[in-house]
PDB file of N, CA and C in Angstrom:
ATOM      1  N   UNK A   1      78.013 -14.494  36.309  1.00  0.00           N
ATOM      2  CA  UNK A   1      78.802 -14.981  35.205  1.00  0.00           C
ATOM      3  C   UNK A   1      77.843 -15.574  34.187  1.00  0.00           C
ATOM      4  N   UNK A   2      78.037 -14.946  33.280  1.00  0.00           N
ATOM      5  CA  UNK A   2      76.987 -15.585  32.055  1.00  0.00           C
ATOM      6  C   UNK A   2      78.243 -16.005  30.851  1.00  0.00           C
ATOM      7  N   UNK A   3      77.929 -16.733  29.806  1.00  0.00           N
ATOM      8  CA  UNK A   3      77.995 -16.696  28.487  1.00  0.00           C
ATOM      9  C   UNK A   3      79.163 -17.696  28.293  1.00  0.00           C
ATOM     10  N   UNK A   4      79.853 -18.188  27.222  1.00  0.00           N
ATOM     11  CA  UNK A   4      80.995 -18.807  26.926  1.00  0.00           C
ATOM     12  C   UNK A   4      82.140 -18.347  26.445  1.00  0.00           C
ATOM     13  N   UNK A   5      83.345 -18.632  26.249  1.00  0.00           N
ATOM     14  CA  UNK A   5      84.040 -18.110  25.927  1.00  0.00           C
ATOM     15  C   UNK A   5      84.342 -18.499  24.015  1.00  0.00           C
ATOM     16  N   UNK A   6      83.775 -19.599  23.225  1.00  0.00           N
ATOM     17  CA  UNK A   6      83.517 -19.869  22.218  1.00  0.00           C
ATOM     18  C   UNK A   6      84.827 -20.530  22.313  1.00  0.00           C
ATOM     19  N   UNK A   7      85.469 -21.617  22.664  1.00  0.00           N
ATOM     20  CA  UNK A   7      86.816 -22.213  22.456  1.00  0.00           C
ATOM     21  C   UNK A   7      86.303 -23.589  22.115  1.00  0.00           C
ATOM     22  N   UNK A   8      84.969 -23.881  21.782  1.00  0.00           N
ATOM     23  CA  UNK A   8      85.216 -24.978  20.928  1.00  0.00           C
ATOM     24  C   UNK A   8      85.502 -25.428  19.678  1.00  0.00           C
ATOM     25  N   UNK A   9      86.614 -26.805  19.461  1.00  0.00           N
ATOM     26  CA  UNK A   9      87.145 -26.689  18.022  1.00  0.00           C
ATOM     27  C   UNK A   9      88.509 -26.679  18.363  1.00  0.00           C
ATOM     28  N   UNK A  10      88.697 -26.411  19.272  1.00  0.00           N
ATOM     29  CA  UNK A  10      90.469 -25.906  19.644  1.00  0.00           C
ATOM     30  C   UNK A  10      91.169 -27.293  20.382  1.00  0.00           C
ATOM     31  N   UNK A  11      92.229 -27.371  20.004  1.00  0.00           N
ATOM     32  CA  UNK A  11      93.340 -28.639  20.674  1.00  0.00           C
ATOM     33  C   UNK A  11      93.727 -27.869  21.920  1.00  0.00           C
ATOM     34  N   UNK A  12      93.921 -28.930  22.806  1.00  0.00           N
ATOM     35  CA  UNK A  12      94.550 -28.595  23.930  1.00  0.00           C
ATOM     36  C   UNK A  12      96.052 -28.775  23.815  1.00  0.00           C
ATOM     37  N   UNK A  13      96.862 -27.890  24.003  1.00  0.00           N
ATOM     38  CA  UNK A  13      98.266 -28.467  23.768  1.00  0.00           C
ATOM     39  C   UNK A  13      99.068 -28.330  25.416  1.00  0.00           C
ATOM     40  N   UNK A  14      98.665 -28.291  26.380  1.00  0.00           N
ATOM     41  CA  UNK A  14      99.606 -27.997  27.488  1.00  0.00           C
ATOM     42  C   UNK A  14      98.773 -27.929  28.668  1.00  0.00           C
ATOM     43  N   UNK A  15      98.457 -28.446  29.888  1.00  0.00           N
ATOM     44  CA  UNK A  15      97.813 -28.300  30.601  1.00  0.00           C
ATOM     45  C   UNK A  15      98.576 -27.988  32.127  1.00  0.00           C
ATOM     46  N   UNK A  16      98.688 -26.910  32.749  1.00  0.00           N
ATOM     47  CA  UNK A  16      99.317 -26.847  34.258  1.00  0.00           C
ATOM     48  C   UNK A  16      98.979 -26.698  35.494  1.00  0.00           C
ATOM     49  N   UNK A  17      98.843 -26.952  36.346  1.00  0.00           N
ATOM     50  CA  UNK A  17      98.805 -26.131  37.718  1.00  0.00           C
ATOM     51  C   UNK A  17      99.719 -25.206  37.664  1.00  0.00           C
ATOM     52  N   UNK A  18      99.589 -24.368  38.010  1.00  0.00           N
ATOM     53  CA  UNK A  18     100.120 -22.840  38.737  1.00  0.00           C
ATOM     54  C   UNK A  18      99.345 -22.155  39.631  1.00  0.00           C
ATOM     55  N   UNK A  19     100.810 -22.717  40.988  1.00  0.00           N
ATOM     56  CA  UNK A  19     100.257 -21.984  42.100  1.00  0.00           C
ATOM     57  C   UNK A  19      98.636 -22.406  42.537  1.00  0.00           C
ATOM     58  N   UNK A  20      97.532 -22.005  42.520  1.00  0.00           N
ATOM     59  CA  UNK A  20      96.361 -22.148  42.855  1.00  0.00           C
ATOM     60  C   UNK A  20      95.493 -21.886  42.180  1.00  0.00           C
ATOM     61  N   UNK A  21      95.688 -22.117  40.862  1.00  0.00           N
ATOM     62  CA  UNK A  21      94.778 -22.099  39.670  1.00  0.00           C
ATOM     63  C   UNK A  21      95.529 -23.172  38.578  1.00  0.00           C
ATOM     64  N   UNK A  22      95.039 -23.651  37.882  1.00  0.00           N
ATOM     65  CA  UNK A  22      95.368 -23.972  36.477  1.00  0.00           C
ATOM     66  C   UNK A  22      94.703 -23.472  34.847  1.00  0.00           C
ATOM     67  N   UNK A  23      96.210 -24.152  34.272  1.00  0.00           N
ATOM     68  CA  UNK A  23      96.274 -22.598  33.113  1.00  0.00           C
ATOM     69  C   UNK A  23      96.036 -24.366  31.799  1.00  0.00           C
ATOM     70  N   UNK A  24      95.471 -23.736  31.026  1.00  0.00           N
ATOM     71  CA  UNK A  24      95.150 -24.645  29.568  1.00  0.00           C
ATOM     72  C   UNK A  24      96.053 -24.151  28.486  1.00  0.00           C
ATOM     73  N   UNK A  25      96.418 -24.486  27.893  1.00  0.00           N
ATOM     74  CA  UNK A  25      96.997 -23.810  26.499  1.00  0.00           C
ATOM     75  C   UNK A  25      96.287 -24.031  25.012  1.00  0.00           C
ATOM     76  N   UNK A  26      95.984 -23.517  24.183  1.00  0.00           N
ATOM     77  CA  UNK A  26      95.058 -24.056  22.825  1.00  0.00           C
ATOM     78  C   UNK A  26      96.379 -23.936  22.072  1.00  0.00           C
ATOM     79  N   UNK A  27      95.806 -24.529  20.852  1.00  0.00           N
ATOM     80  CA  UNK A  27      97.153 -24.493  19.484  1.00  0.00           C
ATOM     81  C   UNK A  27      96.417 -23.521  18.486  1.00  0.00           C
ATOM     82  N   UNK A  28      95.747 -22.551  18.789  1.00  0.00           N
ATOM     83  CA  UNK A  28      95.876 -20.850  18.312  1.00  0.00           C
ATOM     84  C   UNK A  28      96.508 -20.109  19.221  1.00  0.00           C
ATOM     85  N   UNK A  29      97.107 -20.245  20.096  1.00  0.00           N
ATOM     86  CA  UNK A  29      98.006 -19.508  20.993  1.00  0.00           C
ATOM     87  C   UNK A  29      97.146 -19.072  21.888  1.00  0.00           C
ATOM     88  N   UNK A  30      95.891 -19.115  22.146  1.00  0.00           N
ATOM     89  CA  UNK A  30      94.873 -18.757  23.069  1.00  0.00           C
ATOM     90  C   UNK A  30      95.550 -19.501  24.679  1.00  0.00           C
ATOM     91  N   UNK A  31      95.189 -19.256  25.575  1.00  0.00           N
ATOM     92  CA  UNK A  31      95.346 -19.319  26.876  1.00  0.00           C
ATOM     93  C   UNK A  31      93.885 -19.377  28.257  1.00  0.00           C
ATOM     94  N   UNK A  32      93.592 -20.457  29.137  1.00  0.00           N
ATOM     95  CA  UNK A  32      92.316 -20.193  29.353  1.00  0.00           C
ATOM     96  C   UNK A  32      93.135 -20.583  30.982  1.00  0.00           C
ATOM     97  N   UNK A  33      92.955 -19.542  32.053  1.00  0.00           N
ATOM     98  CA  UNK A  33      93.338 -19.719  33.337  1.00  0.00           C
ATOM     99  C   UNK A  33      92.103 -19.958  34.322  1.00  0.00           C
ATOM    100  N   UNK A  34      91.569 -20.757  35.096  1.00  0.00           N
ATOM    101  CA  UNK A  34      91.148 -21.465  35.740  1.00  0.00           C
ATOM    102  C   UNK A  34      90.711 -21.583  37.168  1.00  0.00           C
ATOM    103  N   UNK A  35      90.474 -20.014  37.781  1.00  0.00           N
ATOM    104  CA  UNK A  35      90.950 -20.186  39.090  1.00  0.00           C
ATOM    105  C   UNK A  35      89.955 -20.473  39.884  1.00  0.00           C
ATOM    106  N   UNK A  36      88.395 -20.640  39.346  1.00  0.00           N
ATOM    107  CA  UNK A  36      87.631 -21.142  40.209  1.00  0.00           C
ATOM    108  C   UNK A  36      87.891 -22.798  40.736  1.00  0.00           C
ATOM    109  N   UNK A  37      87.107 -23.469  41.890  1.00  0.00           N
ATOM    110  CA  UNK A  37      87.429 -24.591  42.277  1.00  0.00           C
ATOM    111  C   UNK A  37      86.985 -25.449  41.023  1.00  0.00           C
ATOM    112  N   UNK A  38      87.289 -26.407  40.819  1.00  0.00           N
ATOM    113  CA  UNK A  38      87.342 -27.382  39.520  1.00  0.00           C
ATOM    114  C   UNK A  38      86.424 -28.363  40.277  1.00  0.00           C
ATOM    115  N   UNK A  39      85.230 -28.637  39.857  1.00  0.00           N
ATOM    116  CA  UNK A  39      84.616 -29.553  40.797  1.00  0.00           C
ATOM    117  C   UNK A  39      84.506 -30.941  40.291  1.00  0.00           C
ATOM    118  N   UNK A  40      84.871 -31.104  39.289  1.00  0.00           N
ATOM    119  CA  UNK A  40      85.571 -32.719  38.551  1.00  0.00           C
ATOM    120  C   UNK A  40      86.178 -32.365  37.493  1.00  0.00           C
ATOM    121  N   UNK A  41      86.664 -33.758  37.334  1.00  0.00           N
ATOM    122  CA  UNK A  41      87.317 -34.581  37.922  1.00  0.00           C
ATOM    123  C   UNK A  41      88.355 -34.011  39.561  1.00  0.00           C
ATOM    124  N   UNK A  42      88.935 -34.422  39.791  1.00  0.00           N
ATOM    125  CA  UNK A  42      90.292 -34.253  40.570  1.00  0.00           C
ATOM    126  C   UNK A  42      91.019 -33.560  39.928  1.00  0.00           C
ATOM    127  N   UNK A  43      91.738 -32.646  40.173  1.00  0.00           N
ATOM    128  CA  UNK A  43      92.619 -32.663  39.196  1.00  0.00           C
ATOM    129  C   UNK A  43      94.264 -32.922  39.831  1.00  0.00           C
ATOM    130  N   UNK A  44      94.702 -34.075  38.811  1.00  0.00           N
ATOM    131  CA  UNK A  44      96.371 -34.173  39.365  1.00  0.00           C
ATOM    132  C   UNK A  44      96.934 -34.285  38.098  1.00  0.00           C
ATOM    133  N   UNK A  45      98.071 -34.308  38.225  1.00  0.00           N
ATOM    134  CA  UNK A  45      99.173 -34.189  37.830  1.00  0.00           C
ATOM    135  C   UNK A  45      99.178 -35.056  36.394  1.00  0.00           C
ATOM    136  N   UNK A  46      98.837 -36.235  36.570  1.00  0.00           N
ATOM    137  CA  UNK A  46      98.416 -37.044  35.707  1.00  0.00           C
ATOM    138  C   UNK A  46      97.292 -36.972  34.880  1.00  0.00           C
ATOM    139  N   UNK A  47      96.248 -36.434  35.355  1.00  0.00           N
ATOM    140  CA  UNK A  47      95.211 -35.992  34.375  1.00  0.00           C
ATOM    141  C   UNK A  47      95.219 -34.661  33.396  1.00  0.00           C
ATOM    142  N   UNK A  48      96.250 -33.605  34.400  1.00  0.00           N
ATOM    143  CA  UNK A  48      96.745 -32.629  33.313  1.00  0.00           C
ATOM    144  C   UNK A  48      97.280 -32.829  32.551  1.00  0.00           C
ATOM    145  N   UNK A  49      98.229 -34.091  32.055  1.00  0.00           N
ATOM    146  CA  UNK A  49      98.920 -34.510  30.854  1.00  0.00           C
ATOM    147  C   UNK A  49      98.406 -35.155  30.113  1.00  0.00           C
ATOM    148  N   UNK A  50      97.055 -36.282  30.285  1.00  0.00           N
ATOM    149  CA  UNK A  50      96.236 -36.702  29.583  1.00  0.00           C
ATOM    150  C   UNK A  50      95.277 -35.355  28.852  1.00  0.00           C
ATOM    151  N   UNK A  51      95.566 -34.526  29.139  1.00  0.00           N
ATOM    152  CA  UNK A  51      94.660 -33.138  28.640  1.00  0.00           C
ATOM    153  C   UNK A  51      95.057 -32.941  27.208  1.00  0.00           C
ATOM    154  N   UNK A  52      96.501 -33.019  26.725  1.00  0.00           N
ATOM    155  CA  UNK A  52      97.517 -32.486  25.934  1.00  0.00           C
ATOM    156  C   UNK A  52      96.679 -33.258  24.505  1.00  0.00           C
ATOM    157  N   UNK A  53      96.570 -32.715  24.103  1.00  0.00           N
ATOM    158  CA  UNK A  53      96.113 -32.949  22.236  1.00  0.00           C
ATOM    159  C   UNK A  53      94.759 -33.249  22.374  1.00  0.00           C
ATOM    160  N   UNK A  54      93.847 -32.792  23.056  1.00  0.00           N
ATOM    161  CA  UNK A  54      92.458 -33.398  23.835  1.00  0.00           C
ATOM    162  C   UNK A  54      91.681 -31.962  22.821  1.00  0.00           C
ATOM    163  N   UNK A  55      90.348 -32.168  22.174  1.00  0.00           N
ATOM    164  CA  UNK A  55      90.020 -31.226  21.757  1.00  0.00           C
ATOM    165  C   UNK A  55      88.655 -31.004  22.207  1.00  0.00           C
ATOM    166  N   UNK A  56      88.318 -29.138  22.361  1.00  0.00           N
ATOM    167  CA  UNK A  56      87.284 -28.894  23.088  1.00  0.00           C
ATOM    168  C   UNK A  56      85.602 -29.300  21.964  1.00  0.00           C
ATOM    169  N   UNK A  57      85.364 -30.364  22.772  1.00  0.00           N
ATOM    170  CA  UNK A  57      83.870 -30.733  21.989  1.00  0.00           C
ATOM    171  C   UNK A  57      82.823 -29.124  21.584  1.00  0.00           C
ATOM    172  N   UNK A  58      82.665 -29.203  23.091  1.00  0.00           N
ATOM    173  CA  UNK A  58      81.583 -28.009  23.442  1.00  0.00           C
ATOM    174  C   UNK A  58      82.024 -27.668  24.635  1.00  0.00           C
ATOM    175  N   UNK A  59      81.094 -26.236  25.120  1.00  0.00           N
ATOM    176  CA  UNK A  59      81.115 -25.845  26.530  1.00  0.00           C
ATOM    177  C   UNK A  59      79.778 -25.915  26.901  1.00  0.00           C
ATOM    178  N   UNK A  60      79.552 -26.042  27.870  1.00  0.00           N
ATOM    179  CA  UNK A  60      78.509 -25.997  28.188  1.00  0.00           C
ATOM    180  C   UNK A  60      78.062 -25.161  29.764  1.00  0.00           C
ATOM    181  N   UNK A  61      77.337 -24.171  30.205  1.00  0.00           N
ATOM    182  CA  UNK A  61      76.773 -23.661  31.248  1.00  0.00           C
ATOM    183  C   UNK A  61      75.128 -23.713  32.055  1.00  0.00           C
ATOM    184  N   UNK A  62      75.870 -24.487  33.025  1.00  0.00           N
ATOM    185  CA  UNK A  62      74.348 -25.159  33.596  1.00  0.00           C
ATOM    186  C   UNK A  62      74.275 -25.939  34.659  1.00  0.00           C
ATOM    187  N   UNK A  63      73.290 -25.452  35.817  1.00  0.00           N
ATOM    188  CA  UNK A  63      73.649 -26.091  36.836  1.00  0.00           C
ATOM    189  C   UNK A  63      74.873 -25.591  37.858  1.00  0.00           C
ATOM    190  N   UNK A  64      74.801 -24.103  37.769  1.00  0.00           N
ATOM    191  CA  UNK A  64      76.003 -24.151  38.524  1.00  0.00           C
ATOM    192  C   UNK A  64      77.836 -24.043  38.077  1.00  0.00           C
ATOM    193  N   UNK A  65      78.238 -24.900  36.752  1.00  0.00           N
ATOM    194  CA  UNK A  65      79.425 -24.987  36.387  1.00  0.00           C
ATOM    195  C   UNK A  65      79.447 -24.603  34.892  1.00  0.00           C
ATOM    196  N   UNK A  66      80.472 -24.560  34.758  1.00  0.00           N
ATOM    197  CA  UNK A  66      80.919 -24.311  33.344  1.00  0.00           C
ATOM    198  C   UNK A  66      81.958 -25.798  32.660  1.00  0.00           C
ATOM    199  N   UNK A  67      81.392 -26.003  31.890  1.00  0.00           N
ATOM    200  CA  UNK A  67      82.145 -27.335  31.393  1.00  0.00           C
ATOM    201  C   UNK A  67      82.273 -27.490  30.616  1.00  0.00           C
ATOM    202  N   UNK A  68      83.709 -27.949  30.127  1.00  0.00           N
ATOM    203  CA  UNK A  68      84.271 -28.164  29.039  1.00  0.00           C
ATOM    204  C   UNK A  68      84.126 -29.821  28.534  1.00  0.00           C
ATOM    205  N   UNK A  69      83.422 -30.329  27.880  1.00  0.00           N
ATOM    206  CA  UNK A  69      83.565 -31.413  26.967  1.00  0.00           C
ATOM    207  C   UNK A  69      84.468 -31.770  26.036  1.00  0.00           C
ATOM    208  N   UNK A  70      84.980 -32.867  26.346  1.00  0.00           N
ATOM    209  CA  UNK A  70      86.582 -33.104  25.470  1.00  0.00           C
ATOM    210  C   UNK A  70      86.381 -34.093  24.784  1.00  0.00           C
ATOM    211  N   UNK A  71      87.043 -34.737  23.622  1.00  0.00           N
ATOM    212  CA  UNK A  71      86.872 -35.682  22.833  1.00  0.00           C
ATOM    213  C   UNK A  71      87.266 -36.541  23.729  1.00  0.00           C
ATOM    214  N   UNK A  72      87.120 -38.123  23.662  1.00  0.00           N
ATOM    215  CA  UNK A  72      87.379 -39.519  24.230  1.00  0.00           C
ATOM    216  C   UNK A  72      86.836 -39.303  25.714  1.00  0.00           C
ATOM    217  N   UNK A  73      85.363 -38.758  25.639  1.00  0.00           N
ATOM    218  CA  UNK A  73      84.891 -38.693  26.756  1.00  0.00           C
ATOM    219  C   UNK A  73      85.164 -37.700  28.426  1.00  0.00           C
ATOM    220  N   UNK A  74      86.182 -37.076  27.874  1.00  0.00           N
ATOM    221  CA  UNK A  74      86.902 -36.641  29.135  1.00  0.00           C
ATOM    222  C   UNK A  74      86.026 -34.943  29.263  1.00  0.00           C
ATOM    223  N   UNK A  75      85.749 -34.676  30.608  1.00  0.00           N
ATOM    224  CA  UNK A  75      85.323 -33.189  30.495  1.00  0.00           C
ATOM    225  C   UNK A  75      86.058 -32.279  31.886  1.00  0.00           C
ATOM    226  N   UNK A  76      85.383 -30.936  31.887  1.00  0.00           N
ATOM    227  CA  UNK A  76      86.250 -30.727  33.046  1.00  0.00           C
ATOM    228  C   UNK A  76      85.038 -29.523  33.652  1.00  0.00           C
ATOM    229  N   UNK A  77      84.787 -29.758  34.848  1.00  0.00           N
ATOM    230  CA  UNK A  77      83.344 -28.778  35.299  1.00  0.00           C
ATOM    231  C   UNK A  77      84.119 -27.743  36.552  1.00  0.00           C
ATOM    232  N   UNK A  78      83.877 -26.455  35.940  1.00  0.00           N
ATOM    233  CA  UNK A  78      84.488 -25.345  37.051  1.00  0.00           C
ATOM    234  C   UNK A  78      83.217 -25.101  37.476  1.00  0.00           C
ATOM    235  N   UNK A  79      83.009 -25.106  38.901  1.00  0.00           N
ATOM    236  CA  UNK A  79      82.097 -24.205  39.807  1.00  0.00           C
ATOM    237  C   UNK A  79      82.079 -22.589  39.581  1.00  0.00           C
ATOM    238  N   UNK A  80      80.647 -22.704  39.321  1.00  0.00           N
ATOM    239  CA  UNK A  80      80.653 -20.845  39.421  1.00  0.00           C
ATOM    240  C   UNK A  80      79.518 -20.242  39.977  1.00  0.00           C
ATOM    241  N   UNK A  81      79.300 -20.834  41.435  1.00  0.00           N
ATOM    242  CA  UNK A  81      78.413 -20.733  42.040  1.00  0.00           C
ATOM    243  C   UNK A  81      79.440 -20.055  43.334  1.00  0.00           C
ATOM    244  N   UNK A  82      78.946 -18.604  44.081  1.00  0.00           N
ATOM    245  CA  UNK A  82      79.158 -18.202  45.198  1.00  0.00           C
ATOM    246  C   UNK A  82      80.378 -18.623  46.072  1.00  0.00           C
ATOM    247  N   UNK A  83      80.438 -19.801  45.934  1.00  0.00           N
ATOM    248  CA  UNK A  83      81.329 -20.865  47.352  1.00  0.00           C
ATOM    249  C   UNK A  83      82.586 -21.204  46.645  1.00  0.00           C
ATOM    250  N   UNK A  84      82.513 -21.195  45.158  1.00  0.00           N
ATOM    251  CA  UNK A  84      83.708 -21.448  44.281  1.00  0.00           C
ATOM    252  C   UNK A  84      84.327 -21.015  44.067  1.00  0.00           C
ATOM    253  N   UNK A  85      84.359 -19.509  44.434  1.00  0.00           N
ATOM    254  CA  UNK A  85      85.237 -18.331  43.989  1.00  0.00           C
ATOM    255  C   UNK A  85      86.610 -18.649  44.470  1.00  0.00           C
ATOM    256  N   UNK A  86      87.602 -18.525  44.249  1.00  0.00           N
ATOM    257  CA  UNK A  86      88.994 -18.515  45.108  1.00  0.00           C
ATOM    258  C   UNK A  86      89.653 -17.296  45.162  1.00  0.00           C
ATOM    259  N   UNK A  87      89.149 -16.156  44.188  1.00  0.00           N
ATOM    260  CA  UNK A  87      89.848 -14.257  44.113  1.00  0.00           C
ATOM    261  C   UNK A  87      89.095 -13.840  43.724  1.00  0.00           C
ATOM    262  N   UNK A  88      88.694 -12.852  42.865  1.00  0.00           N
ATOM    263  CA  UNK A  88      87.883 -11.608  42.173  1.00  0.00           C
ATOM    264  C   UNK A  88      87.155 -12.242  40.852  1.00  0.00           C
ATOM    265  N   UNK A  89      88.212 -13.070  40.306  1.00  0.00           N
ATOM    266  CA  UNK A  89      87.959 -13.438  38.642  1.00  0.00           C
ATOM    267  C   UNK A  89      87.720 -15.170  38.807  1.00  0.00           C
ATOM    268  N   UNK A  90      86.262 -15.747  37.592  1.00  0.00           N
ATOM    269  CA  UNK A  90      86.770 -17.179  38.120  1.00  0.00           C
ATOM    270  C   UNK A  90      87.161 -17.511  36.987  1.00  0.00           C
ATOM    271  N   UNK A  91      87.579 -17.114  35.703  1.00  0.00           N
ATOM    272  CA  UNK A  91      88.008 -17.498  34.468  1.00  0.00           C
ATOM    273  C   UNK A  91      88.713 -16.157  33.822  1.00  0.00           C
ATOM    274  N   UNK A  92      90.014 -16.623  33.038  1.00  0.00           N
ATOM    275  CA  UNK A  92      90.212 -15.487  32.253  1.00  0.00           C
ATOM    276  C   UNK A  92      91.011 -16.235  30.885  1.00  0.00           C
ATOM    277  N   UNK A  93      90.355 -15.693  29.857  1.00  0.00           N
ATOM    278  CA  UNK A  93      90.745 -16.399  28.340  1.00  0.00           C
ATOM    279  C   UNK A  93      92.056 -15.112  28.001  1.00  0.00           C
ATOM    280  N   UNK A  94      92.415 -15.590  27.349  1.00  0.00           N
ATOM    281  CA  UNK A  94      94.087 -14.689  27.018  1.00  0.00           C
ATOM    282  C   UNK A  94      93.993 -15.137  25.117  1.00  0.00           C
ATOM    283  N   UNK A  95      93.550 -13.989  24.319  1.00  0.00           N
ATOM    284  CA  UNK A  95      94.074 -14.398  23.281  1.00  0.00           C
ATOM    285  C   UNK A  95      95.434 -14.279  22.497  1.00  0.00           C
ATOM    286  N   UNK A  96      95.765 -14.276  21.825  1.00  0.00           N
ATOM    287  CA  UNK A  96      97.330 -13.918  21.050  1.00  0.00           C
ATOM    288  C   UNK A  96      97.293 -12.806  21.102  1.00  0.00           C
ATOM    289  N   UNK A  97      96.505 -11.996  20.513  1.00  0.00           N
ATOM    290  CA  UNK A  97      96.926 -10.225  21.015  1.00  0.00           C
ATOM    291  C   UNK A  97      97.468  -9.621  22.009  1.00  0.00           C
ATOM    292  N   UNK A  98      96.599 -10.433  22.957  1.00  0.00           N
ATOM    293  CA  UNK A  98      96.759 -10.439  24.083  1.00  0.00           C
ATOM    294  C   UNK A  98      95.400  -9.303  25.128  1.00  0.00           C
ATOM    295  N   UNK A  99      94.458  -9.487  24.194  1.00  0.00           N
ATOM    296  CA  UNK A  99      93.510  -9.232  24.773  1.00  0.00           C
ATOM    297  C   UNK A  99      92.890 -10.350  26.122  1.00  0.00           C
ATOM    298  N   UNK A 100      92.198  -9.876  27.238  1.00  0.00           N
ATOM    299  CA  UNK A 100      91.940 -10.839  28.047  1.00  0.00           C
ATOM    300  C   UNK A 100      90.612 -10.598  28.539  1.00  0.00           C
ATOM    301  N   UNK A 101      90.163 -11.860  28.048  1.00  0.00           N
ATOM    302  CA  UNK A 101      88.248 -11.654  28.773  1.00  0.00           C
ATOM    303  C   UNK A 101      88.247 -12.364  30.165  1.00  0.00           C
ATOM    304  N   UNK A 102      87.615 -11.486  31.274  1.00  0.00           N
ATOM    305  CA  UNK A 102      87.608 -12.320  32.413  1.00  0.00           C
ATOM    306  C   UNK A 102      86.336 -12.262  33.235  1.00  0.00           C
ATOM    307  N   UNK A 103      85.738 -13.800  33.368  1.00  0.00           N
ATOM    308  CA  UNK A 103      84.825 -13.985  33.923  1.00  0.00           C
ATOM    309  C   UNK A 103      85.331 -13.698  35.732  1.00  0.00           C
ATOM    310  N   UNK A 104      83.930 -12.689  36.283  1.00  0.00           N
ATOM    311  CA  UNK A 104      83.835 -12.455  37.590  1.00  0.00           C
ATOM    312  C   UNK A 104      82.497 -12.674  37.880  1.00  0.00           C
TER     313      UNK A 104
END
């Protein structure tokens, strides 16, 4: 897995668990699903709603994870190292077209 998906700049408007991944929502209608293990924070229930109007600083890849930097300090680091995998794909971005890039 190399490269970023370029979603910084974008509001977070919706954050979920589903099932055994979690799904992000942006306010360009973009979509970013999640299914590698999330190796911080925790993620519950409560921190997915603190997500909501949160905007992506930067991403960053290194060390292993992919991480999203959020304004007011908050970030979120997916594992994408071997042991993290949970299916085939460990990221997939969904734009409004509905084109879909997916990291494997």
């Amino acid at each position: 897995m190399a490269g970023k998906f370029e979603i910084a700049g974008l509001t977070i408007t919706h954050a979920q668990r589903i099932h055994d991944y979690v799904q992000l929502g942006f306010d360009n209608g973009w979509g970013l699903n999640i299914y590698n293990r999330i190796v911080s924070p925790e993620i519950s229930e409560s921190f997915l709603r603190r997500l909501a109007d949160c905007i992506v600083e930067a991403e960053d890849v290194r060390d292993g994870r992919y991480v999203l930097r959020l304004d007011g300090g908050m970030s979120i680091a997916v594992g994408i190292e071997d042991d993290d995998y949970n299916g085939p794909e460990a990221m997939e971005l969904i734009k409004p077209s509905g084109v879909r890039v997916v990291w494997a």
